[in-house]
Protein backbone atom coordinates (compact mmCIF):
# COMPACT_ATOMS: atom_id res chain seq x y z
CA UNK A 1 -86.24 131.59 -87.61
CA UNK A 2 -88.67 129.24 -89.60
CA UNK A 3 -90.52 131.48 -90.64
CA UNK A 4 -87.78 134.02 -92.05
CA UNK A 5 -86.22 130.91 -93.69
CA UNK A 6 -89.58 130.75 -95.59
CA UNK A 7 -90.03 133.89 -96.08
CA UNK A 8 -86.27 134.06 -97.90
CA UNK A 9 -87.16 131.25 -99.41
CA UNK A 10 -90.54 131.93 -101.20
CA UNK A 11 -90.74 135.83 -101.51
CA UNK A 12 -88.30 138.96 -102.79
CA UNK A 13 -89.14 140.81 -99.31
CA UNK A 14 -85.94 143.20 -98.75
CA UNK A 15 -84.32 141.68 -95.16
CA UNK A 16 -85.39 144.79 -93.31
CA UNK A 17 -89.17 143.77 -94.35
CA UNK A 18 -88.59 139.72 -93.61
CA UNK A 19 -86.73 141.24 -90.28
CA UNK A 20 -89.90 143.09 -89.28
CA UNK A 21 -92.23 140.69 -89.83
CA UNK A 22 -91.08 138.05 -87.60
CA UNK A 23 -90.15 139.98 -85.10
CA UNK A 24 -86.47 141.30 -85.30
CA UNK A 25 -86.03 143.87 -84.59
CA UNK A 26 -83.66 145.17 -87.71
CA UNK A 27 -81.95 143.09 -90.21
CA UNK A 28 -78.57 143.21 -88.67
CA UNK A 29 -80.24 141.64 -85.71
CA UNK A 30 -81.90 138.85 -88.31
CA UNK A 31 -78.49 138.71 -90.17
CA UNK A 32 -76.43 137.69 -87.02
CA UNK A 33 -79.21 135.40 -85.32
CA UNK A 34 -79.63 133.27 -89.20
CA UNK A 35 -75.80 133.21 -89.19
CA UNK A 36 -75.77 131.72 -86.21
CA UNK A 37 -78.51 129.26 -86.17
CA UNK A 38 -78.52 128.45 -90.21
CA UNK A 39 -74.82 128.69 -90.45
CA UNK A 40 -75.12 131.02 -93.15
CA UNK A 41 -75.77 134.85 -93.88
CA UNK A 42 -79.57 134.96 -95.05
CA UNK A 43 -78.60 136.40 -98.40
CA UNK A 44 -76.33 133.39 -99.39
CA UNK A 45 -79.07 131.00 -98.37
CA UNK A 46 -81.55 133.39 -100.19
CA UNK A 47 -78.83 132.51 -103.69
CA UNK A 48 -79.35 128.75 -103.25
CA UNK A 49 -83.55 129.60 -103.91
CA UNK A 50 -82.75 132.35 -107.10
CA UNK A 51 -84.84 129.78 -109.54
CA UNK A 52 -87.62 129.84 -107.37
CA UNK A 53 -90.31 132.16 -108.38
CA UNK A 54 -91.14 134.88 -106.18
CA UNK A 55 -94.63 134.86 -104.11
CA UNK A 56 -96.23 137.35 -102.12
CA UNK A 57 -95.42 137.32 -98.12
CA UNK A 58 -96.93 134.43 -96.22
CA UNK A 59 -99.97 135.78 -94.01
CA UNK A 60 -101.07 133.91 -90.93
C-alpha cells in the first residue's frame, strides 16, 4: 500500500500500471484495498498531489 501511495503520489502511472506493479492484481482490486486502508479512492488522493511534477516509476 506504501508503495502505491508513492507511486500515486510521484508519477502519472494509469492505476492499472501502479496496480501491477505492486502486486494487485487489477485496479479494482487496488481501488477497494486504498479505499479501505487510506480512506479514500486512489484517484482523489492522487488530486490532493496535481502540483506535484510527475517522475518516472520508482525502481527497486
Amino acid at each position: 500500500m506504501d508503495r502505491a501511495q508513492r507511486l500515486l503520489e510521484d508519477t502519472d502511472l494509469r492505476a492499472e500500471d501502479v496496480a501491477a506493479g505492486c502486486g494487485y492484481g487489477s485496479a479494482a482490486s487496488l481501488r477497494h484495498q486504498f479505499l479501505r486502508v487510506r480512506g479514500v479512492p486512489p484517484v482523489a488522493y492522487r488530486r490532493t498531489f496535481t502540483g506535484r511534477a510527475a517522475r518516472p516509476a520508482l525502481r527497486d
